[in-house]
Protein backbone atom coordinates (compact mmCIF):
# COMPACT_ATOMS: atom_id res chain seq x y z
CA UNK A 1 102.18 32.76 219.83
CA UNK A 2 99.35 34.19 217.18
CA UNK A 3 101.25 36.72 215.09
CA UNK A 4 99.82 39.95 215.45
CA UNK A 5 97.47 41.74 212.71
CA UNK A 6 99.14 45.29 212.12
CA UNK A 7 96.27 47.71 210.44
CA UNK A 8 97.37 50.11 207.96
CA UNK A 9 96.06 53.31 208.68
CA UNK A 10 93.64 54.49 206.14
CA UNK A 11 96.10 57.36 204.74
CA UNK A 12 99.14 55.02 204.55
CA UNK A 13 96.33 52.78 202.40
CA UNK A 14 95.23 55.75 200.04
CA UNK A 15 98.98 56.54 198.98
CA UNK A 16 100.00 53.11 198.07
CA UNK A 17 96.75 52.92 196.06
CA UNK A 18 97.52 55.87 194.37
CA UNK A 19 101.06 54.29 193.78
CA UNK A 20 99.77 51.47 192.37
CA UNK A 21 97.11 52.98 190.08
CA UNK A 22 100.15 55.14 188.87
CA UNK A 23 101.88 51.91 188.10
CA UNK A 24 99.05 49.97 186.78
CA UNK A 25 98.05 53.00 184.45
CA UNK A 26 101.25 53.93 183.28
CA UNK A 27 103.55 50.63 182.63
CA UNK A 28 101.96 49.91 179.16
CA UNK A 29 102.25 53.41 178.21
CA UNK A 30 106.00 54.25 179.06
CA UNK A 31 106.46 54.83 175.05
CA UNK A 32 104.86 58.46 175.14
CA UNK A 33 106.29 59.84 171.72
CA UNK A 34 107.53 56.46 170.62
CA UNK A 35 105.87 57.16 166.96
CA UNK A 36 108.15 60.21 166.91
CA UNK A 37 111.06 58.44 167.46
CA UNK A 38 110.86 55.97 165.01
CA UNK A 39 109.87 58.66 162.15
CA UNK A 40 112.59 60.31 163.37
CA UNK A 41 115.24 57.08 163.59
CA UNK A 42 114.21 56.49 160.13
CA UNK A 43 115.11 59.96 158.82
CA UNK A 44 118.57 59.77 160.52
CA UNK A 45 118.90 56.37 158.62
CA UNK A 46 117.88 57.47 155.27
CA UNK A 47 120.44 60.40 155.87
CA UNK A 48 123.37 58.56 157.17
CA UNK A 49 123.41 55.56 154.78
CA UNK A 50 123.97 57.88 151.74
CA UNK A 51 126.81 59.80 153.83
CA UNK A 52 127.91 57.89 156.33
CA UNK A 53 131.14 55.21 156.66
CA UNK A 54 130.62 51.72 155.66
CA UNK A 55 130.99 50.79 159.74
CA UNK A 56 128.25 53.00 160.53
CA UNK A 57 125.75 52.61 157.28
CA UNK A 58 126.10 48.72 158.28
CA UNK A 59 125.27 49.71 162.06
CA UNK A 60 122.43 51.47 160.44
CA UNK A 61 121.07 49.19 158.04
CA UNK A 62 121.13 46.35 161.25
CA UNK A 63 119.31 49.12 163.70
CA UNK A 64 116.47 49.17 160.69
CA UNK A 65 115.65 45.28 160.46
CA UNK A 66 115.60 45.60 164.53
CA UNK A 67 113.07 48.48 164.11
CA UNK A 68 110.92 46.23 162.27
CA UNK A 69 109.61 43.85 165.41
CA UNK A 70 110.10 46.93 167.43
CA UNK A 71 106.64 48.29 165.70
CA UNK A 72 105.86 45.14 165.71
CA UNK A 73 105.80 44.35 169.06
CA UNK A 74 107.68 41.97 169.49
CA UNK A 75 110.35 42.93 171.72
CA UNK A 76 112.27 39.46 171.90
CA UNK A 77 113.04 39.34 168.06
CA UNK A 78 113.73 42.80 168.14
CA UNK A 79 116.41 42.70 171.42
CA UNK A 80 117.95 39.21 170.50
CA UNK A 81 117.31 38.87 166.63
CA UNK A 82 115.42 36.25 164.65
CA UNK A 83 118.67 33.95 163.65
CA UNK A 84 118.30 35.42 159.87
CA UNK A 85 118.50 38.88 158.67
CA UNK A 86 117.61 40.90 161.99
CA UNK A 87 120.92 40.57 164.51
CA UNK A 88 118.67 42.36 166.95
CA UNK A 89 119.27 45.65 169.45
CA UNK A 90 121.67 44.27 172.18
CA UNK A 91 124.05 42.98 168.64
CA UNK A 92 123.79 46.28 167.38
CA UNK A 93 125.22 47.83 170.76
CA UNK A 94 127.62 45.08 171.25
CA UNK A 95 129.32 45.15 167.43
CA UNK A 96 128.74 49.08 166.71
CA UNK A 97 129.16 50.51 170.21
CA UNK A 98 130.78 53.94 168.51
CA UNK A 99 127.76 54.63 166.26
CA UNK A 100 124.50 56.66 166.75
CA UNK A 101 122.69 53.51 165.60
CA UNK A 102 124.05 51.59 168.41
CA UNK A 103 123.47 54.54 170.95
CA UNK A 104 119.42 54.78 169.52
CA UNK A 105 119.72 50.88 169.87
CA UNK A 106 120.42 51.70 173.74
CA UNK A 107 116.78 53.57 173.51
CA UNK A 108 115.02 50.62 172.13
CA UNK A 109 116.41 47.98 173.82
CA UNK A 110 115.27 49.99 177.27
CA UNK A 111 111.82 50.41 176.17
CA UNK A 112 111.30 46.37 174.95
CA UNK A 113 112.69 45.76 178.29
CA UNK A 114 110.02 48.06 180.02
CA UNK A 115 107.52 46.74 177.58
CA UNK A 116 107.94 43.20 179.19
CA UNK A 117 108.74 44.15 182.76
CA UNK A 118 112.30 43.53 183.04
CA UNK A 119 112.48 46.84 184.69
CA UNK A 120 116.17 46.88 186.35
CA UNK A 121 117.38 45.83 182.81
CA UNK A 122 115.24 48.28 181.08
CA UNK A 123 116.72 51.27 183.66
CA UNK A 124 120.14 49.89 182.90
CA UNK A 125 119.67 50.50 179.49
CA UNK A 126 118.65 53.87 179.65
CA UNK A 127 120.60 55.13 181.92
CA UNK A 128 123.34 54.29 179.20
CA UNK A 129 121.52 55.94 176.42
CA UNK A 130 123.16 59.49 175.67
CA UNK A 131 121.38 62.00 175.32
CA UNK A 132 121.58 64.78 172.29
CA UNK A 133 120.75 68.40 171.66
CA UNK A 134 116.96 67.26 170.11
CA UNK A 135 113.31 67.83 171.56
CA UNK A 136 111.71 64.46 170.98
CA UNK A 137 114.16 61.69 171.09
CA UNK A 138 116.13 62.44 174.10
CA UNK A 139 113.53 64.26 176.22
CA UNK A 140 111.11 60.75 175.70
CA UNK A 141 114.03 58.46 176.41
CA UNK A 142 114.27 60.57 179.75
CA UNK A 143 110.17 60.02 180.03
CA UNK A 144 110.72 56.83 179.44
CA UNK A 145 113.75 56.20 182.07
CA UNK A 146 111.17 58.04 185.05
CA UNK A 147 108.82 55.53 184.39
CA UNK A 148 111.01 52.69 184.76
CA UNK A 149 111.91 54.36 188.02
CA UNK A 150 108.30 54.64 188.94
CA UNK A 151 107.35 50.66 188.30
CA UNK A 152 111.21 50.14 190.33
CA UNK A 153 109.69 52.23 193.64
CA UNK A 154 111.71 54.94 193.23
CA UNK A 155 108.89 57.69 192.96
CA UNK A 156 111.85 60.20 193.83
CA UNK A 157 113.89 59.31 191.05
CA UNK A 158 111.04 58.88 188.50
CA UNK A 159 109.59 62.70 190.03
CA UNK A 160 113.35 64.31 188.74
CA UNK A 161 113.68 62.25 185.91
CA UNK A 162 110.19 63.35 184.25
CA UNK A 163 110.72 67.23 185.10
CA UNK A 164 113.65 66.85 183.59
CA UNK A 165 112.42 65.21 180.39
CA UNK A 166 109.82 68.02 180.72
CA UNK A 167 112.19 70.84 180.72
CA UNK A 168 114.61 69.22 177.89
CA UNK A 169 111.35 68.45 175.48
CA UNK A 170 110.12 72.62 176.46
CA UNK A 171 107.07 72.28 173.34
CA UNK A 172 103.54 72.37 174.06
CA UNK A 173 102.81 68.58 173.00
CA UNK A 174 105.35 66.29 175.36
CA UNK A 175 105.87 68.53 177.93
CA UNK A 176 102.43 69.13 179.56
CA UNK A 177 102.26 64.77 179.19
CA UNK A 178 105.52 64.72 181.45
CA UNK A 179 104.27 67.44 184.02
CA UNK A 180 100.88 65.63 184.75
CA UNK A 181 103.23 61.82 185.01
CA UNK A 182 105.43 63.89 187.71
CA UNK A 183 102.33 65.81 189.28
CA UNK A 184 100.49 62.56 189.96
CA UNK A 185 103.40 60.59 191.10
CA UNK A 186 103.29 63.95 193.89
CA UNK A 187 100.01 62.94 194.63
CA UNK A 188 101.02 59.20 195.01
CA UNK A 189 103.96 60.47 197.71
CA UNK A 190 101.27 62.60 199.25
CA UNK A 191 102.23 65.56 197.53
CA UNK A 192 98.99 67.44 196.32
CA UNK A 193 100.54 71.30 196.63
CA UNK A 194 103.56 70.07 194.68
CA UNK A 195 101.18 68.42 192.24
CA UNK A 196 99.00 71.60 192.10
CA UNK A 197 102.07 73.79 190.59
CA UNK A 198 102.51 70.91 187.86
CA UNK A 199 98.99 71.66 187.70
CA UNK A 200 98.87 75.06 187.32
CA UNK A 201 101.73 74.94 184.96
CA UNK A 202 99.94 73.60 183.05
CA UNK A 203 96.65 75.12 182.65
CA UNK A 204 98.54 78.63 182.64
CA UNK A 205 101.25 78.24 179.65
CA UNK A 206 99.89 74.99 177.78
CA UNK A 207 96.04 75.86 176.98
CA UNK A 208 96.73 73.99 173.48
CA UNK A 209 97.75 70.60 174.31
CA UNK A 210 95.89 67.07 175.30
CA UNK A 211 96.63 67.67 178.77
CA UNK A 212 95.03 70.97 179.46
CA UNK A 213 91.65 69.32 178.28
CA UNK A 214 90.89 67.64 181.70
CA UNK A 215 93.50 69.42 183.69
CA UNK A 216 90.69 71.03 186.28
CA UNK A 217 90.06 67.67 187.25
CA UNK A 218 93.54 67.29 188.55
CA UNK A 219 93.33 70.44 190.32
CA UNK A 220 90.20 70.31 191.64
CA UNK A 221 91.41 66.95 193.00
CA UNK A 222 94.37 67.90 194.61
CA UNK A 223 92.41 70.85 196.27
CA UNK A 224 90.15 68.73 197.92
């Protein structure tokens, strides 16, 4: 017997579209604020090494050669080491579990991971990153963690996860970025008046940032 053809209907083939497009657009960019993070890793190291324990300036000073391929890009050296000086991100978490090296480690490791499209390991990782009282590290590492969920199918999860990151980052540079991620991942679930509050939201309380500069696109989209 012929197997029969089913035919998508032509809604059901504009939302996974839009799914993928998020995907597609977004999977190479899941480091939003990943410059701040690294200035900021390398103030907490050239703080802690003059103050901190031997145990944790040696977590510290392993977390920095690490760093190195991270900016690098390449994320192999910098999660499994080079066999000489750098021990690598998943040795750092293994041998200094206790330290805030090995818990920024956690961070690092889950973006190399999403940087090469290991994505279950990368949402592993993250998901055991702990988050602190700050407005760049933590609220990008939640950024970061929604669009993991995103490229996994999970456009729930990754919705939360970004208005969270949103809400914990509360400045006028990283949180409008997050609020447009979650408002077109509303539009992807076929969402548009759930993306036009993100929307909104945006125009109305962050008129300084990137975002708000092509913002009425987005709304005039979702109002269509």
């Amino acid at each position: 017997m012929a197997k029969k053809q089913v035919q998508q209907a032509p809604e059901n083939i504009e939302a996974v579209t839009k799914t993928e497009a998020f995907i597609d657009k977004y999977k190479k960019h899941i480091v939003y604020g990943v410059c701040a993070i690294i200035v900021v890793a390398a103030a907490i190291i050239g703080y802690t090494q003059f103050i901190s324990k031997p145990r944790a300036q040696k977590a510290n000073e392993a977390l920095f050669r690490c760093e190195t391929y991270f900016q690098a890009d390449n994320y192999d050296k910098a999660l499994n080491g080079d066999g000489q000086g750098c021990v690598g991100f998943l040795k750092v978490i293994d041998e200094y579990g206790c330290t805030d090296a090995a818990n920024l480690a956690k961070l690092y490791a889950g973006i190399c991971y999403a940087q090469t499209d290991k994505w279950q390991e990368a949402a592993d990782m993250l998901e055991d990153f702990s988050l602190q009282d700050d407005a760049i590290i933590s609220p990008t590492a939640l950024a970061a963690l929604g669009n993991v969920y995103a490229n996994l199918g999970d456009n729930e999860k990754a919705i939360k996860t970004l208005l969270k990151a949103a809400k914990t980052a509360d400045n006028a540079s990283l949180t409008p970025t997050f609020l447009l991620q979650a408002g077109e991942l509303y539009e992807a679930e076929g969402k548009p008046e759930k993306a036009l509050e993100l929307y909104q939201e945006i125009k109305n309380e962050y008129v300084n940032s990137m975002a708000f500069q092509e913002i009425d696109k987005y709304i005039e989209r979702v109002k269509q």
